[in-house]
PDB file of N, CA and C in Angstrom:
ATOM      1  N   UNK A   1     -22.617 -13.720  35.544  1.00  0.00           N
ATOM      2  CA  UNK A   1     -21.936 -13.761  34.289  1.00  0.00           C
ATOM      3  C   UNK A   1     -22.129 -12.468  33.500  1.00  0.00           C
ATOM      4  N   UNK A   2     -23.055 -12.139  33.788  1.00  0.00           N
ATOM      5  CA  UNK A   2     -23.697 -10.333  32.921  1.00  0.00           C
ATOM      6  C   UNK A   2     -23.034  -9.660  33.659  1.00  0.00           C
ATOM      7  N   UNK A   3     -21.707  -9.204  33.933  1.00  0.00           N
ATOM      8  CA  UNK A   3     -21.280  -8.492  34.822  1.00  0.00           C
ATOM      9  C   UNK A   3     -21.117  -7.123  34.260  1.00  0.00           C
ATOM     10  N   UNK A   4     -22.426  -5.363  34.726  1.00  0.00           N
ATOM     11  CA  UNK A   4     -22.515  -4.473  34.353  1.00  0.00           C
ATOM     12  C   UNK A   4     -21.220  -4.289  33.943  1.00  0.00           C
ATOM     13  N   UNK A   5     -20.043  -4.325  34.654  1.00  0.00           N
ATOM     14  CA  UNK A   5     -18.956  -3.324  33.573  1.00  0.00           C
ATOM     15  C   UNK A   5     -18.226  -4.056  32.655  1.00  0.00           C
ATOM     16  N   UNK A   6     -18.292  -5.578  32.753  1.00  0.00           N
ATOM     17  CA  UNK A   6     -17.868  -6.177  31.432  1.00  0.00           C
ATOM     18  C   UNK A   6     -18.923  -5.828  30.146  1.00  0.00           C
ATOM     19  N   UNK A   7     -20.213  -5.693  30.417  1.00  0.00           N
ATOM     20  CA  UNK A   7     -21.136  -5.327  29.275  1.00  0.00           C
ATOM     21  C   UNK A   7     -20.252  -3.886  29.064  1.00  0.00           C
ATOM     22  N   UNK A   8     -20.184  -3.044  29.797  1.00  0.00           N
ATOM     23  CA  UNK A   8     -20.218  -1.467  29.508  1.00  0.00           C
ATOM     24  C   UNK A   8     -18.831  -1.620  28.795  1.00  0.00           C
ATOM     25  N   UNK A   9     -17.759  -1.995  29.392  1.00  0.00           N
ATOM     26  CA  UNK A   9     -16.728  -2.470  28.155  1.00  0.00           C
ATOM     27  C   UNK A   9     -16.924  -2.543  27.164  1.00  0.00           C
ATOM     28  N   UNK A  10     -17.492  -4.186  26.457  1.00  0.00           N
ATOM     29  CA  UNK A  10     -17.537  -4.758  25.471  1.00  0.00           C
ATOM     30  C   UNK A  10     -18.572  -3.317  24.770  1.00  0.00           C
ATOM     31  N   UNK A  11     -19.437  -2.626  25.146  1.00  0.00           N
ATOM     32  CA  UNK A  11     -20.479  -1.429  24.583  1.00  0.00           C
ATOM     33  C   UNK A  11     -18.991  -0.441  24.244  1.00  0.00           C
ATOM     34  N   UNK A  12     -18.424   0.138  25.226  1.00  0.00           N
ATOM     35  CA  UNK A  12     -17.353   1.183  24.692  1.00  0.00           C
ATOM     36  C   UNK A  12     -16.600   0.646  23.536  1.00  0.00           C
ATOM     37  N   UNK A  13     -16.029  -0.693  23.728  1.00  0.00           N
ATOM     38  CA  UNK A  13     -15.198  -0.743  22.336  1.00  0.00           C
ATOM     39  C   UNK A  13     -16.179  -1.239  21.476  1.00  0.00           C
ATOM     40  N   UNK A  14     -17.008  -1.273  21.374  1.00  0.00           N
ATOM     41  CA  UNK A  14     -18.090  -1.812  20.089  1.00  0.00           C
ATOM     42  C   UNK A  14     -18.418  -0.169  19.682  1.00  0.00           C
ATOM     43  N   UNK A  15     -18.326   1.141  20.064  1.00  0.00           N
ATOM     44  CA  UNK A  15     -18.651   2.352  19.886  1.00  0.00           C
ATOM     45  C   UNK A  15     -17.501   2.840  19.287  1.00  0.00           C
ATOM     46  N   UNK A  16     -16.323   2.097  19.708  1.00  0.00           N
ATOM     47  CA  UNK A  16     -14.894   2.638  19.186  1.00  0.00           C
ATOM     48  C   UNK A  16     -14.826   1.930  17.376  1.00  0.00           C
ATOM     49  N   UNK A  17     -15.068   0.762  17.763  1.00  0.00           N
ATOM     50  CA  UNK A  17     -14.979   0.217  16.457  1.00  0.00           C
ATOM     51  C   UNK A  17     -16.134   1.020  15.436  1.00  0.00           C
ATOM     52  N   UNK A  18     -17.089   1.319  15.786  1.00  0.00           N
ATOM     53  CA  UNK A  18     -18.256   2.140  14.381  1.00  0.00           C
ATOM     54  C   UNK A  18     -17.513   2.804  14.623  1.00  0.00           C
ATOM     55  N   UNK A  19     -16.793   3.768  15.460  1.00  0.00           N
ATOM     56  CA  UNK A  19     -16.485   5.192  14.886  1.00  0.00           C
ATOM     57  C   UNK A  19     -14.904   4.419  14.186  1.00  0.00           C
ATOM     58  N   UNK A  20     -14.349   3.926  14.127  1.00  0.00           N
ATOM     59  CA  UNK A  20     -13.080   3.347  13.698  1.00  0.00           C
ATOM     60  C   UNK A  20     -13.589   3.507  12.204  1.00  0.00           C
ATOM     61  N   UNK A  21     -14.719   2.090  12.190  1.00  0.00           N
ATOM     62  CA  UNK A  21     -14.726   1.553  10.544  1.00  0.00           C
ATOM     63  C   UNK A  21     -15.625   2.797   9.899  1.00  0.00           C
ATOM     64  N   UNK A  22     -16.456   3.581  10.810  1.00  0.00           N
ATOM     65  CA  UNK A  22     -16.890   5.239   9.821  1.00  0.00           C
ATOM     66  C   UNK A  22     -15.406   5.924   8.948  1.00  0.00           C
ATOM     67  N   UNK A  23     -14.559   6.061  10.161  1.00  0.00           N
ATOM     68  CA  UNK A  23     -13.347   6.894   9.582  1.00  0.00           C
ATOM     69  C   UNK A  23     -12.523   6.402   8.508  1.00  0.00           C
ATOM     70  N   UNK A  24     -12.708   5.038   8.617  1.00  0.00           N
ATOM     71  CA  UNK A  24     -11.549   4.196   7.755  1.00  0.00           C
ATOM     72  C   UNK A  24     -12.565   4.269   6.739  1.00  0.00           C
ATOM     73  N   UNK A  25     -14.548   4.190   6.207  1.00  0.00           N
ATOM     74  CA  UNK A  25     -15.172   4.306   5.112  1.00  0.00           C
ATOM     75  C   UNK A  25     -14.718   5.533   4.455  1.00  0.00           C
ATOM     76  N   UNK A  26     -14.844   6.985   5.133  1.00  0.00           N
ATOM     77  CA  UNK A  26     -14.506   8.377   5.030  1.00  0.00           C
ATOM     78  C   UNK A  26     -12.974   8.246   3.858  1.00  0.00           C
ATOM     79  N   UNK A  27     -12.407   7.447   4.400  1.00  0.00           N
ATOM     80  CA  UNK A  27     -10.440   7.829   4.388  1.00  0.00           C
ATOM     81  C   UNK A  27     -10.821   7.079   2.743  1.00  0.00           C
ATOM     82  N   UNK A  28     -11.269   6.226   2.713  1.00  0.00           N
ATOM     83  CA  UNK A  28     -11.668   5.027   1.731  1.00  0.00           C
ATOM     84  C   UNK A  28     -12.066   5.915   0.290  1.00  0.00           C
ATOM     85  N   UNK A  29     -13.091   6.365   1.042  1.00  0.00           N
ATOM     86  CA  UNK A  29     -13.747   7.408  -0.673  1.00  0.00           C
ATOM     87  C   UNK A  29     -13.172   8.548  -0.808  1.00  0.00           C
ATOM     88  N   UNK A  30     -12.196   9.108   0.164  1.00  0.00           N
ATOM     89  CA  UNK A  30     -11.225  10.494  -0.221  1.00  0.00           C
ATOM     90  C   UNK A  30     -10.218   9.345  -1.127  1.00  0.00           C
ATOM     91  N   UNK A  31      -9.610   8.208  -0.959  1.00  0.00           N
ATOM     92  CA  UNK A  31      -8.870   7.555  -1.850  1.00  0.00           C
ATOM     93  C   UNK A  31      -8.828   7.080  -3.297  1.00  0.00           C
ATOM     94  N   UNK A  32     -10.410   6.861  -3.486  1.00  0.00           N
ATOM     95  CA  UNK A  32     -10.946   6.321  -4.774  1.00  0.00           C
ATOM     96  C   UNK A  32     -11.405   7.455  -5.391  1.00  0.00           C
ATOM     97  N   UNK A  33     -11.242   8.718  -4.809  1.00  0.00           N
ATOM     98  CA  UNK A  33     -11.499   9.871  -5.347  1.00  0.00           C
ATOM     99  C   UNK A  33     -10.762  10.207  -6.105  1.00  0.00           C
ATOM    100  N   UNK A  34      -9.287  10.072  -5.018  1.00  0.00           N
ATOM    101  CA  UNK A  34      -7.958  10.432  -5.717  1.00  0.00           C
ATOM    102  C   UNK A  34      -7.667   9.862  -6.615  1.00  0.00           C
ATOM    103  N   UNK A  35      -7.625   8.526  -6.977  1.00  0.00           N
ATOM    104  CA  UNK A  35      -7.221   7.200  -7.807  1.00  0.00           C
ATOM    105  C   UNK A  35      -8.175   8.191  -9.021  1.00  0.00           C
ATOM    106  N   UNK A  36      -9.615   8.467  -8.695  1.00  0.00           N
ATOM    107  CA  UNK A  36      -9.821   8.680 -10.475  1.00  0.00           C
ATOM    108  C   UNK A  36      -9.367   9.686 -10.576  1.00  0.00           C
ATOM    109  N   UNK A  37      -9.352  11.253  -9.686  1.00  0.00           N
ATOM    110  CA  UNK A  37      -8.617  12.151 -10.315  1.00  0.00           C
ATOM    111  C   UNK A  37      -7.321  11.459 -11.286  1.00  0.00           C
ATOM    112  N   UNK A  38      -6.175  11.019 -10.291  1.00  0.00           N
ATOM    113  CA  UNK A  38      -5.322  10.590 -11.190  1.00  0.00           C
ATOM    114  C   UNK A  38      -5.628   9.946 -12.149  1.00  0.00           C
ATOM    115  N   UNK A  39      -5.592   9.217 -12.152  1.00  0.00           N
ATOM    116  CA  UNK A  39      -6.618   8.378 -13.880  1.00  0.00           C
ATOM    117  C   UNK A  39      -6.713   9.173 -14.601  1.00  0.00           C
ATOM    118  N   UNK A  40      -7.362   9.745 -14.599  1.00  0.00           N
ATOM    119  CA  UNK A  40      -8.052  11.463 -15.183  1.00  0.00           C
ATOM    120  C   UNK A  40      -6.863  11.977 -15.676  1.00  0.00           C
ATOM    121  N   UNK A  41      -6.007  12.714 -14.803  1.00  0.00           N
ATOM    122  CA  UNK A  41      -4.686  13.341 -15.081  1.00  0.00           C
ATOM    123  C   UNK A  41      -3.964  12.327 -16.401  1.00  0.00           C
ATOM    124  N   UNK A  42      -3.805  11.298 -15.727  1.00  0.00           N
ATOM    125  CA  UNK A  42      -2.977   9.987 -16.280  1.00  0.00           C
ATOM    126  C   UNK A  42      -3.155   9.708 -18.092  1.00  0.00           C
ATOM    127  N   UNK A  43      -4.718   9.688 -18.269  1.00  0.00           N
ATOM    128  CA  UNK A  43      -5.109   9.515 -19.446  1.00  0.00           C
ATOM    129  C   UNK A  43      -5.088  11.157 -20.444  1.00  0.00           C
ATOM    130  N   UNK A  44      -5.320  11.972 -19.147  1.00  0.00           N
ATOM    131  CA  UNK A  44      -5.184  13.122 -20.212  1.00  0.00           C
ATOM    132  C   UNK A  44      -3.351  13.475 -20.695  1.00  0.00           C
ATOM    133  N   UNK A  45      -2.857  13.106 -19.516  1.00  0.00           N
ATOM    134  CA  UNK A  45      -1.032  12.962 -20.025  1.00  0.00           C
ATOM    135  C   UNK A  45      -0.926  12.445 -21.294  1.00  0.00           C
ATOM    136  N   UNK A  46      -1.497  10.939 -21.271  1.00  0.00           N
ATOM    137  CA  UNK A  46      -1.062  10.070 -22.313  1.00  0.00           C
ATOM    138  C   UNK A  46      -1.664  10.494 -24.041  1.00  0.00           C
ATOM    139  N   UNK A  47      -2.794  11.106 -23.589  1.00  0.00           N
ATOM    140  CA  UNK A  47      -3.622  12.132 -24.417  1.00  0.00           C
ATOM    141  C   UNK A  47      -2.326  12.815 -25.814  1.00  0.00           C
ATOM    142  N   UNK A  48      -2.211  13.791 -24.180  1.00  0.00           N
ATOM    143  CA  UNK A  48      -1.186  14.759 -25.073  1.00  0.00           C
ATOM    144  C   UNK A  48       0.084  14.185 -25.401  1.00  0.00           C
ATOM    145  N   UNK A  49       0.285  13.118 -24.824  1.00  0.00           N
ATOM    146  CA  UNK A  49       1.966  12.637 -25.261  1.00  0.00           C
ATOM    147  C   UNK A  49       1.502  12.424 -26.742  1.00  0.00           C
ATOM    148  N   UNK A  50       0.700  11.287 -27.192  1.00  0.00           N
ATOM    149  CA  UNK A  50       0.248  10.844 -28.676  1.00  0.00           C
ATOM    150  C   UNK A  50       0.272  11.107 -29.386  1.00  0.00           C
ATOM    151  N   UNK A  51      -0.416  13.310 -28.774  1.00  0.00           N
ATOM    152  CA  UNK A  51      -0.706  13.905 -29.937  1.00  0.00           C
ATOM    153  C   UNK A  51       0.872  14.859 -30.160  1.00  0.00           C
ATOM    154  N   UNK A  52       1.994  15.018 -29.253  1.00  0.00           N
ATOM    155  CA  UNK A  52       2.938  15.595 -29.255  1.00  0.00           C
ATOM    156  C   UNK A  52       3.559  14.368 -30.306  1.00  0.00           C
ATOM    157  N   UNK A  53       3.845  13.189 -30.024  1.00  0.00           N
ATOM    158  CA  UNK A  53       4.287  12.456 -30.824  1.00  0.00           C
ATOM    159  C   UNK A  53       3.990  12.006 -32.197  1.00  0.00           C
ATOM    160  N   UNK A  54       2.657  12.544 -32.653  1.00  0.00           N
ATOM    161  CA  UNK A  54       2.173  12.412 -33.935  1.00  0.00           C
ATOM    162  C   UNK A  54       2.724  14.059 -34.470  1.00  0.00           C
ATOM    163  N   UNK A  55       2.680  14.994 -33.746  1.00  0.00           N
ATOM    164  CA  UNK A  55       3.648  16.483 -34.627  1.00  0.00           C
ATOM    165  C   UNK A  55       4.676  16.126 -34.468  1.00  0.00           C
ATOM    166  N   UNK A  56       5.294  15.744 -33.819  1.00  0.00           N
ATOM    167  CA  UNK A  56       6.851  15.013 -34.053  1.00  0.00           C
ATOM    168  C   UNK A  56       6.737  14.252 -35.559  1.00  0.00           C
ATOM    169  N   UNK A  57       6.198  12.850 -35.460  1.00  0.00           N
ATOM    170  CA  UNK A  57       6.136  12.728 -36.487  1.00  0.00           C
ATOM    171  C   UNK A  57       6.288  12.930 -37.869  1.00  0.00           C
ATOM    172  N   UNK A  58       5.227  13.726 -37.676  1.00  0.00           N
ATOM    173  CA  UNK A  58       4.722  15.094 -39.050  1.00  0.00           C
ATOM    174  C   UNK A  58       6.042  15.592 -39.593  1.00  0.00           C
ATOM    175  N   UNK A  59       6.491  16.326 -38.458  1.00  0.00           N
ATOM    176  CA  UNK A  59       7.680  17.401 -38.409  1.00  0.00           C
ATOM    177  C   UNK A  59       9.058  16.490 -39.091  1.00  0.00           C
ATOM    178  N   UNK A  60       9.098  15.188 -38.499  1.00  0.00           N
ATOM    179  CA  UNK A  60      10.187  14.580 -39.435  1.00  0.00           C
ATOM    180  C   UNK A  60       9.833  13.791 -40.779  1.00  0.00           C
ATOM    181  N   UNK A  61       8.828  13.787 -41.194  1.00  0.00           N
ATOM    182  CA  UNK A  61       8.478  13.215 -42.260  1.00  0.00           C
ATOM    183  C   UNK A  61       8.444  14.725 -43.587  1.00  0.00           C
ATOM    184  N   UNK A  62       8.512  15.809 -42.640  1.00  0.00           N
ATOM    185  CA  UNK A  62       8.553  16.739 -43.643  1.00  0.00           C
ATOM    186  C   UNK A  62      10.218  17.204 -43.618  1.00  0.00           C
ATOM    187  N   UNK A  63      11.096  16.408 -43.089  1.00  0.00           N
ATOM    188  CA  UNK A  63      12.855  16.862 -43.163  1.00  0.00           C
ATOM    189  C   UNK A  63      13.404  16.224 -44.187  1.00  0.00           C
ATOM    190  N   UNK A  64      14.444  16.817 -45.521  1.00  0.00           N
ATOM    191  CA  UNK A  64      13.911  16.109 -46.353  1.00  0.00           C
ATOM    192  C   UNK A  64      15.370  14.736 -45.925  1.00  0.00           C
ATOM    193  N   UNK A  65      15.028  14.487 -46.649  1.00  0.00           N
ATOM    194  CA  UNK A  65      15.888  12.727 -46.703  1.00  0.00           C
ATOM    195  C   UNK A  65      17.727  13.011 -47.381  1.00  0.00           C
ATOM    196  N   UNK A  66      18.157  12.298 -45.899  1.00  0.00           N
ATOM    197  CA  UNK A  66      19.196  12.188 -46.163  1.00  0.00           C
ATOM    198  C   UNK A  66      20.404  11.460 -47.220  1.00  0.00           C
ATOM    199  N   UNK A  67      20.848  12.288 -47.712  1.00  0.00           N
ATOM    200  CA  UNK A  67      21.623  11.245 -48.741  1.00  0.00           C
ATOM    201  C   UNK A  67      23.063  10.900 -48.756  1.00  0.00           C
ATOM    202  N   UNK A  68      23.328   9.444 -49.270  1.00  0.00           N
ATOM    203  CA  UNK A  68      24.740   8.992 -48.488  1.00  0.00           C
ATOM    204  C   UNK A  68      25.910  10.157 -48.398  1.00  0.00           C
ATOM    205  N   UNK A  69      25.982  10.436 -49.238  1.00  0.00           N
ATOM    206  CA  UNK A  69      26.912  11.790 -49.138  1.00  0.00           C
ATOM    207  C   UNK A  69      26.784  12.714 -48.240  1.00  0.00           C
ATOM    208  N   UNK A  70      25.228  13.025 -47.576  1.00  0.00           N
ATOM    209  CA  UNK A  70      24.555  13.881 -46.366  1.00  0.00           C
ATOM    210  C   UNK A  70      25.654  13.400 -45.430  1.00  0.00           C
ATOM    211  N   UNK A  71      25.303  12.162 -45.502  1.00  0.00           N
ATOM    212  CA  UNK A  71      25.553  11.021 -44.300  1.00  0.00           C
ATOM    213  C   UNK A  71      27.318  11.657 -43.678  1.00  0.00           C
ATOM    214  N   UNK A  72      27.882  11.261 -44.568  1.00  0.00           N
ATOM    215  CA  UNK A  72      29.367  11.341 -44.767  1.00  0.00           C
ATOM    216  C   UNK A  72      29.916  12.343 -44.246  1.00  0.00           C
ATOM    217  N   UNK A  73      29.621  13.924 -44.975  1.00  0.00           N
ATOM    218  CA  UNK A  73      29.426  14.982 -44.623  1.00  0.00           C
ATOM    219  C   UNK A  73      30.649  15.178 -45.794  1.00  0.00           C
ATOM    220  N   UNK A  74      30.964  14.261 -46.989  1.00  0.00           N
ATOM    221  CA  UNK A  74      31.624  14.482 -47.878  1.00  0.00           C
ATOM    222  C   UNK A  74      30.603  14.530 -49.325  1.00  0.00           C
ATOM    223  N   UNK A  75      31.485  15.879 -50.273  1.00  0.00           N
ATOM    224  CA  UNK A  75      31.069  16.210 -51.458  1.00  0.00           C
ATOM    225  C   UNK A  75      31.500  14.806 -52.418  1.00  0.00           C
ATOM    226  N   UNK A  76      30.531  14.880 -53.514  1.00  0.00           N
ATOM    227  CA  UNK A  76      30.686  13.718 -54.181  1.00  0.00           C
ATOM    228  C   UNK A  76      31.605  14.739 -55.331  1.00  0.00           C
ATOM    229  N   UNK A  77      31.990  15.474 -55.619  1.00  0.00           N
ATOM    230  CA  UNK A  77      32.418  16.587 -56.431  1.00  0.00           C
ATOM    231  C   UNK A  77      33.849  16.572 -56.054  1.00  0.00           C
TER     232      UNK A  77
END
């Protein structure tokens, strides 16, 4: 039933599989690497959108206010 090359088999693919699930750990933490870089990127985007959108803001709160006549593009005169 111990038949040497069924052991030496079942030994080769049991050698294939560690080196398998090493490569697939390897592939794993280059991924979660990437994920926080992006994150990183992601939050610093959203960062600057906020602060682009708060000088926006600014910038129209200092235009002055339109008036119905603005509106129209007719003189009340």
């Amino acid at each position: 039933m111990s038949d040497p090359q069924h052991l030496d088999q079942i030994t080769e693919r049991v050698e294939r599989l560690l080196l398998r699930h090493e490569e697939l750990q390897r592939t794993n933490t280059l991924l979660l690497e990437q994920v926080q870089a992006l994150q990183a990127e992601r939050d610093s985007l959203k960062s600057r959108l906020n602060a682009a959108r708060a000088r926006i803001d600014a910038l129209l709160d200092r235009l002055p206010q339109a008036t119905p006549t603005d509106a129209t593009g007719k003189d009340s005169a």
